[in-house]
N, C-alpha and C. Protein backbone atom coordinates (compact mmCIF):
# COMPACT_ATOMS: atom_id res chain seq x y z
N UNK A 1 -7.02 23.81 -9.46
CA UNK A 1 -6.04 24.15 -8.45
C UNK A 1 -5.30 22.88 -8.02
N UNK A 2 -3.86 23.07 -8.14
CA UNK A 2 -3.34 21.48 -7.74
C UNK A 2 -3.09 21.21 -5.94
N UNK A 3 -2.99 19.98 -6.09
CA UNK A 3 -3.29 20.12 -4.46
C UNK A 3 -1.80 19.82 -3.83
N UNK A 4 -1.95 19.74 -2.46
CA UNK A 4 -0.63 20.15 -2.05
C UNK A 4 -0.29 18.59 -1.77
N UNK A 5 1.17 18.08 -1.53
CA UNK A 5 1.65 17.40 -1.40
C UNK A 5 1.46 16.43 0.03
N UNK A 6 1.09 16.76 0.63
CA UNK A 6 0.15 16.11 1.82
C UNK A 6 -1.35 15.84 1.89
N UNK A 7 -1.96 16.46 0.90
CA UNK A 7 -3.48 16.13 0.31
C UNK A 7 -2.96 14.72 -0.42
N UNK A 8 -2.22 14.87 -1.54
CA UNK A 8 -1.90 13.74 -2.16
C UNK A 8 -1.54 12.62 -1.34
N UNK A 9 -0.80 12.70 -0.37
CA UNK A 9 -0.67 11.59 0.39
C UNK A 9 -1.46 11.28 0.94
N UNK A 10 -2.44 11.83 1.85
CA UNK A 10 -3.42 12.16 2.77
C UNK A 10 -4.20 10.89 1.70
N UNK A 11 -5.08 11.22 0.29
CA UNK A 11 -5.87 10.78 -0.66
C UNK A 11 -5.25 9.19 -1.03
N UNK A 12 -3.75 8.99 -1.24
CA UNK A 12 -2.90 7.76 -0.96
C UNK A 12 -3.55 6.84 -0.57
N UNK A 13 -3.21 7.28 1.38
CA UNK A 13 -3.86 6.59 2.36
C UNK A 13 -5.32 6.38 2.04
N UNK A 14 -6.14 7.02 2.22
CA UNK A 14 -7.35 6.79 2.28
C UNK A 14 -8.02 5.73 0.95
N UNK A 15 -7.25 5.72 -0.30
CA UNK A 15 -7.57 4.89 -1.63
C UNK A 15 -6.75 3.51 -0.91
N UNK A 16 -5.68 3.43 -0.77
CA UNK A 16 -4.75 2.13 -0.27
C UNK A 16 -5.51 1.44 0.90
N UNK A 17 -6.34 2.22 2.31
CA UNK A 17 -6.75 1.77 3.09
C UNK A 17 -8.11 1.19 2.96
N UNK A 18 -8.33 1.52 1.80
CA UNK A 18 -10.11 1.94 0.95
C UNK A 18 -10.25 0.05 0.47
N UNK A 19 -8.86 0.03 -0.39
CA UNK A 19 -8.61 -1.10 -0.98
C UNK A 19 -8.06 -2.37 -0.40
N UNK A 20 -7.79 -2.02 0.72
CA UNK A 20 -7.15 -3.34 1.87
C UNK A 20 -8.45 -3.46 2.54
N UNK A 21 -9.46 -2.82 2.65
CA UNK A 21 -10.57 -3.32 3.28
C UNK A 21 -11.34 -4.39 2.55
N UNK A 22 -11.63 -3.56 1.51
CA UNK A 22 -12.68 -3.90 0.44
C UNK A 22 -12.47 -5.15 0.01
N UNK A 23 -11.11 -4.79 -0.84
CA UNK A 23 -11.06 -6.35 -1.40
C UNK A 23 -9.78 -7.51 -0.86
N UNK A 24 -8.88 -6.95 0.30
CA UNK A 24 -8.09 -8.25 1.38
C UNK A 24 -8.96 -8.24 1.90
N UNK A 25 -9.61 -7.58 2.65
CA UNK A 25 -11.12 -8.47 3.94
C UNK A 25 -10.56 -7.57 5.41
N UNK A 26 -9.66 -6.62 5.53
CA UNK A 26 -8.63 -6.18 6.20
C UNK A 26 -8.14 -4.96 6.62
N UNK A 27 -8.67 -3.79 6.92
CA UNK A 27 -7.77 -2.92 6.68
C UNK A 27 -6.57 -2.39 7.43
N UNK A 28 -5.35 -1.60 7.37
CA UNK A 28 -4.59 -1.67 8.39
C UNK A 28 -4.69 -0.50 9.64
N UNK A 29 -4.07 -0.76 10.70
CA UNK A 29 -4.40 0.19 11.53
C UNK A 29 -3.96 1.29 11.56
N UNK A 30 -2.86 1.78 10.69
CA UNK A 30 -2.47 2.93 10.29
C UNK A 30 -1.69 2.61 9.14
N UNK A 31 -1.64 3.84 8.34
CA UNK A 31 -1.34 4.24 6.82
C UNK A 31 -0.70 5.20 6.33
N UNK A 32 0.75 5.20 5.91
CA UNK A 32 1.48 6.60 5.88
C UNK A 32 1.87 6.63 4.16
N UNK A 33 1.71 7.50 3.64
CA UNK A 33 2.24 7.94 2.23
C UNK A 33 3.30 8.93 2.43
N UNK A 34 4.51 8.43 1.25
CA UNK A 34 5.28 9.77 1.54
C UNK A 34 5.57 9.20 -0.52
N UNK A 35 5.57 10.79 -0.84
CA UNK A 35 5.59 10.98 -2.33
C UNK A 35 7.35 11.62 -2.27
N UNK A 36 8.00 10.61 -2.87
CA UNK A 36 9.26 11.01 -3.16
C UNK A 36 9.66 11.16 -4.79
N UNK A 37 9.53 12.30 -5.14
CA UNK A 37 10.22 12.52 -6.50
C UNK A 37 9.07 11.88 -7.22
N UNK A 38 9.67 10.75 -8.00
CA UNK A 38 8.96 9.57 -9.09
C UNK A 38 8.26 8.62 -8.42
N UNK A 39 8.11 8.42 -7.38
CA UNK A 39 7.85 7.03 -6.55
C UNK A 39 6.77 7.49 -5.05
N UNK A 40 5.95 6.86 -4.79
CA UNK A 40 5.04 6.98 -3.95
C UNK A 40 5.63 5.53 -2.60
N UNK A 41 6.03 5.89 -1.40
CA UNK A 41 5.90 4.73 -0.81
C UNK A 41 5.04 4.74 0.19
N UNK A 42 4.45 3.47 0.35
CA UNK A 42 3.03 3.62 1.37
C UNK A 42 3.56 2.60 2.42
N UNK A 43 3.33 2.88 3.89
CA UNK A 43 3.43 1.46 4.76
C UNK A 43 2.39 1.17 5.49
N UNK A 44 2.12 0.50 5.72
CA UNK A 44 0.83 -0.12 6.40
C UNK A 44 0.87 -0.73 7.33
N UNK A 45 0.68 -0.31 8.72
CA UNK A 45 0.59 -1.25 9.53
C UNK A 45 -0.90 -2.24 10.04
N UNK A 46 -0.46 -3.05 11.19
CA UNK A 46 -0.95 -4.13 11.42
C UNK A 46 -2.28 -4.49 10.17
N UNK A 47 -1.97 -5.20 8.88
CA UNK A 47 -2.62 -5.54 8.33
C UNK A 47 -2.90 -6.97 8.37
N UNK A 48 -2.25 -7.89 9.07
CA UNK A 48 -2.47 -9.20 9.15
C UNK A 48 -3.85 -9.90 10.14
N UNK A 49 -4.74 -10.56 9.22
CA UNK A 49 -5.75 -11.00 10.02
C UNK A 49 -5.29 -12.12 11.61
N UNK A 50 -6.40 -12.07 12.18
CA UNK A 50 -6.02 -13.14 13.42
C UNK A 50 -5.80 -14.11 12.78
N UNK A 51 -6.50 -14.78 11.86
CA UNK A 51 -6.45 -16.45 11.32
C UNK A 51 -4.74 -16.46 11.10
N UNK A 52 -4.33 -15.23 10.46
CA UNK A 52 -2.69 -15.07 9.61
C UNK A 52 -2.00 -15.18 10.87
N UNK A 53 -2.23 -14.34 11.94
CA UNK A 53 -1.27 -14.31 13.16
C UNK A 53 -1.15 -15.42 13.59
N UNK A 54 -2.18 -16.73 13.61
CA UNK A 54 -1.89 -17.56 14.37
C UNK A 54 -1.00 -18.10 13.46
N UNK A 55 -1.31 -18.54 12.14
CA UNK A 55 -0.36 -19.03 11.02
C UNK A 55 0.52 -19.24 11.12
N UNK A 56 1.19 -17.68 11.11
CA UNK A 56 2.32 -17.07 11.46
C UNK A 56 3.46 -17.78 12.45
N UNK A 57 2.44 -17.68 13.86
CA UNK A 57 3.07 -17.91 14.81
C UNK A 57 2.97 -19.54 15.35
N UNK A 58 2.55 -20.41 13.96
CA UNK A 58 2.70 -21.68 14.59
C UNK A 58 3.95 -22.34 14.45
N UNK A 59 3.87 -24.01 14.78
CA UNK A 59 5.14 -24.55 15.60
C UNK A 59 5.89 -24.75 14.31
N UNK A 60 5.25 -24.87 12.93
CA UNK A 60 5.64 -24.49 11.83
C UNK A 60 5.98 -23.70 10.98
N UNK A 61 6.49 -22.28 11.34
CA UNK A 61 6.47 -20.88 11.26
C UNK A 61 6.77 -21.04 9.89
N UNK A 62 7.81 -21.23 9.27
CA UNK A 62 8.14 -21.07 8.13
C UNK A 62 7.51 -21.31 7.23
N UNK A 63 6.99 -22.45 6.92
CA UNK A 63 5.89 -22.65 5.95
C UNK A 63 4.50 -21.62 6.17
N UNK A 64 3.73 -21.40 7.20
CA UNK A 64 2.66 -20.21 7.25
C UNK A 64 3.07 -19.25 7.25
N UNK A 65 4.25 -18.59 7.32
CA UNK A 65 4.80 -17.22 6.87
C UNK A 65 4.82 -17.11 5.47
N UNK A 66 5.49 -18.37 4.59
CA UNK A 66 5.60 -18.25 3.08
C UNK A 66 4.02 -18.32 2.45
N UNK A 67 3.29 -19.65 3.14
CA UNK A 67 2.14 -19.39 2.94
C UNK A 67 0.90 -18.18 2.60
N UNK A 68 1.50 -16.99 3.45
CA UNK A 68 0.82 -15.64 3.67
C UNK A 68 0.95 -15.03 2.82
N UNK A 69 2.40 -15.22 2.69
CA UNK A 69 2.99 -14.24 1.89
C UNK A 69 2.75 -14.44 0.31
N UNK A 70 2.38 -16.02 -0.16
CA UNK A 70 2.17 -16.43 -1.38
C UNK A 70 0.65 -15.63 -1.62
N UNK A 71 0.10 -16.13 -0.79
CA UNK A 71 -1.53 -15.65 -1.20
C UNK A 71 -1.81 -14.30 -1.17
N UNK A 72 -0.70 -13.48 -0.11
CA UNK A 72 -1.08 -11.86 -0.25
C UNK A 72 -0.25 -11.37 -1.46
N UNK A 73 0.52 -11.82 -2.23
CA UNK A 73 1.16 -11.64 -3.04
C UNK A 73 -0.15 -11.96 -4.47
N UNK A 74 -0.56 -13.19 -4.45
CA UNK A 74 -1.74 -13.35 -5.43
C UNK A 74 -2.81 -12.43 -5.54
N UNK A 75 -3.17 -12.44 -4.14
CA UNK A 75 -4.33 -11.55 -4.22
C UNK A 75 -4.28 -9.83 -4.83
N UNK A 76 -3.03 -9.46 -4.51
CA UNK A 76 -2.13 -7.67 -4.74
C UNK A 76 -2.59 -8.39 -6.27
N UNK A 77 -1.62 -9.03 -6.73
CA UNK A 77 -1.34 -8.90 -8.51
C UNK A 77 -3.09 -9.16 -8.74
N UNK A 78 -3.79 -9.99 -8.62
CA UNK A 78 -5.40 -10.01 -8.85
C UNK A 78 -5.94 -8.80 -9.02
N UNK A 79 -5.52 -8.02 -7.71
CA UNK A 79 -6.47 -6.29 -7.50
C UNK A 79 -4.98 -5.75 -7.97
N UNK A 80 -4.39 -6.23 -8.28
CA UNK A 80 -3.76 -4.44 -8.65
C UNK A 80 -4.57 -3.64 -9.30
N UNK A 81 -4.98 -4.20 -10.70
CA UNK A 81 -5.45 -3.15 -11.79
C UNK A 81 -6.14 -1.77 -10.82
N UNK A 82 -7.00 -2.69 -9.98
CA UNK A 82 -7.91 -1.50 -8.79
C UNK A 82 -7.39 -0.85 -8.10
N UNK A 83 -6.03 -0.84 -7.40
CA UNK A 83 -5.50 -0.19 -6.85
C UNK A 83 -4.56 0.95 -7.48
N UNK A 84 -4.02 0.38 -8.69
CA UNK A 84 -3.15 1.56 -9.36
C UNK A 84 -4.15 2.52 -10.24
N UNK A 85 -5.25 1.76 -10.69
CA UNK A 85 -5.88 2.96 -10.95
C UNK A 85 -6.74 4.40 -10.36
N UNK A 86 -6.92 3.62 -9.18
CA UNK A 86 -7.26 4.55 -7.85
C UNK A 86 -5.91 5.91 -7.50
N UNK A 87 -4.67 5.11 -7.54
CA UNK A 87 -3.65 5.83 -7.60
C UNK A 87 -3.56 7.11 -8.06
N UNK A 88 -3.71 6.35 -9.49
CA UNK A 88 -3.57 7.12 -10.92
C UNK A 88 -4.50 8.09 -10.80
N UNK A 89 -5.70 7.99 -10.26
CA UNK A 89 -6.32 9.07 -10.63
C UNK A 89 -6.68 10.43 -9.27
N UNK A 90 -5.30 10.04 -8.41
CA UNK A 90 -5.17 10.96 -7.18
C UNK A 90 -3.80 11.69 -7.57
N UNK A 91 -3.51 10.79 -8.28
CA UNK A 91 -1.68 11.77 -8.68
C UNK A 91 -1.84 12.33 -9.93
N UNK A 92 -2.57 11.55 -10.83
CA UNK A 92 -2.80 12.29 -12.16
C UNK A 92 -1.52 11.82 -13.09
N UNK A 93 -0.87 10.65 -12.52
CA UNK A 93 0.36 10.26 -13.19
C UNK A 93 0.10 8.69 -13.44
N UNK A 94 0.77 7.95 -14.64
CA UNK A 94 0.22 6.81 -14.47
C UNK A 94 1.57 5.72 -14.03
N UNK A 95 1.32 4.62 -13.60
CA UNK A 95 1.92 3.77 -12.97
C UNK A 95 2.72 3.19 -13.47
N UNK A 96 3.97 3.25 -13.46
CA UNK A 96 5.17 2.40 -14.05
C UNK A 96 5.41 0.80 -13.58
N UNK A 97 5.45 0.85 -12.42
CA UNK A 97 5.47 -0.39 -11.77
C UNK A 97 4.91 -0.34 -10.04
N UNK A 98 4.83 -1.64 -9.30
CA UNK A 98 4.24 -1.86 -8.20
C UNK A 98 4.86 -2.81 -7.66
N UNK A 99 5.37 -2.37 -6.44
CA UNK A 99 6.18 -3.37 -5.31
C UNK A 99 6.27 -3.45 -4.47
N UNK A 100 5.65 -4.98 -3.71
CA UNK A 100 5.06 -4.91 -2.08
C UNK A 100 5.85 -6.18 -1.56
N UNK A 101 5.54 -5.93 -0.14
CA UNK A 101 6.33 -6.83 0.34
C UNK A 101 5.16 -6.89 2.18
N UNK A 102 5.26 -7.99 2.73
CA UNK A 102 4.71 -8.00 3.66
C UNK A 102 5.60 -8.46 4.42
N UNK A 103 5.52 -7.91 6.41
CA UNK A 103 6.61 -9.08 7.19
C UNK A 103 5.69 -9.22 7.96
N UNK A 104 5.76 -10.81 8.30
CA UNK A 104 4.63 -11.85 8.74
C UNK A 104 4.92 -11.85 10.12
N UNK A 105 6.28 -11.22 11.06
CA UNK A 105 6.36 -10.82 11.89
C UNK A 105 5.74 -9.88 12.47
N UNK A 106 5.76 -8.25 12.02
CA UNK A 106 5.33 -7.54 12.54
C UNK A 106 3.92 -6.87 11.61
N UNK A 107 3.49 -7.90 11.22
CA UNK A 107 2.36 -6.78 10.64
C UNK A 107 2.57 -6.17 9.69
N UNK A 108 3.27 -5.30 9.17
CA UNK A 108 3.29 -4.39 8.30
C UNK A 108 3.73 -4.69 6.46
N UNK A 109 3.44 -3.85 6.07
CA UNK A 109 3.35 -4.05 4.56
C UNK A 109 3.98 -2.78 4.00
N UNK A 110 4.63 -2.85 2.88
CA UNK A 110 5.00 -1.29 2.24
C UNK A 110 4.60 -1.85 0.35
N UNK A 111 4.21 -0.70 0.14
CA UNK A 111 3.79 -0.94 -1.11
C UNK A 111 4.56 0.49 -1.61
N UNK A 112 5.25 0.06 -3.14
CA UNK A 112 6.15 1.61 -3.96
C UNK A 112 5.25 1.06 -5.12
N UNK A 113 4.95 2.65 -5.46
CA UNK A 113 4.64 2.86 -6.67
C UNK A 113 5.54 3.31 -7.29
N UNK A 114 6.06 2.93 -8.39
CA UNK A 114 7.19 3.60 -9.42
C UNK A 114 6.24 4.57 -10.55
N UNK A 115 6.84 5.74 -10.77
CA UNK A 115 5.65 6.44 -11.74
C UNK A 115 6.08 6.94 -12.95
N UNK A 116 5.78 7.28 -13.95
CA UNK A 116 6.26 7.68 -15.11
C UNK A 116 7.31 8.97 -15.41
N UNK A 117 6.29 9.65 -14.46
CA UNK A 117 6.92 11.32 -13.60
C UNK A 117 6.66 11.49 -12.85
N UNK A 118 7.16 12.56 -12.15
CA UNK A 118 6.55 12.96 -10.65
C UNK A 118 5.63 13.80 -11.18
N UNK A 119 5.00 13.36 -9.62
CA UNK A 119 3.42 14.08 -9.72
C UNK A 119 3.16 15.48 -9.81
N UNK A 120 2.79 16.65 -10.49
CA UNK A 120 2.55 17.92 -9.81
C UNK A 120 1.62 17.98 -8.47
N UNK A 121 1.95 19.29 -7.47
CA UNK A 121 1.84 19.42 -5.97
C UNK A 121 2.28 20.94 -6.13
N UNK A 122 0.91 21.57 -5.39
CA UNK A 122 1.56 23.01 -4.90
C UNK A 122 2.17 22.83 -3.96
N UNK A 123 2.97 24.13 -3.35
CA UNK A 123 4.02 23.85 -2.34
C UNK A 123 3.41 24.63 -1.33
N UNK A 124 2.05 25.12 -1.36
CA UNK A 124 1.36 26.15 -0.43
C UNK A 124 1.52 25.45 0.96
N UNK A 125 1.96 26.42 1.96
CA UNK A 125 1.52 25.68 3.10
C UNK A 125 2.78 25.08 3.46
N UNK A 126 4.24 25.18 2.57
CA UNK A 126 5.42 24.50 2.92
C UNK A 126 6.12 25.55 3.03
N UNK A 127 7.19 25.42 4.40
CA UNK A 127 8.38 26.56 4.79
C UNK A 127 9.31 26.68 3.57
């Protein structure tokens, strides 16, 4: 039975939030999936540790913002393999590409999955 299009997201969140714990050290305080067509986009809020906030917010901002952003950028490409395959096996589609971005201002993160096809989703349960 295929599942409905808010299970899939619902399953998103919970693999994406699964994987910002586990292996950033982190998880965020809320987690939204929205499955558009070919592409999955996820945002994440407040994922930045205290050590990062202060970083962030020192008298040197610019350099500990790029700083953050270098190493959360290393660490994503390190775990991707773990994360898109977690994906992959909630959509049943496999992964074309992966693109994140963090702002060292407010916390938040968005991660797109690009996908080969769109996912199948019953529509049960939709007006």
């Amino acid at each position: 039975m295929l599942k409905t299009k808010g299970q899939i997201e619902s399953e998103v969140c919970e693999a994406v939030t699964k994987f910002e714990k586990e292996y950033m050290g982190r998880g965020p305080l809320e987690t939204k999936a929205f499955v558009i067509e070919d592409m999955v986009l996820v945002r994440l809020k407040k994922v930045l540790t205290p050590a990062e906030l202060r970083l962030a917010d020192n008298a040197d901002r610019k350099d500990g913002r790029e700083l953050i952003k270098r190493v959360r950028i290393t660490l994503m490409e390190q775990g991707r393999p773990l994360l898109e395959a977690a994906v992959e096996n909630i959509l049943g589609v496999k992964i074309k590409s992966l693109h994140t971005d963090i702002s060292t201002l407010t916390g938040e993160r968005v991660i797109i999955f690009s996908l080969e096809k769109q996912p199948e989703y019953s529509d049960k349960g939709r007006p």
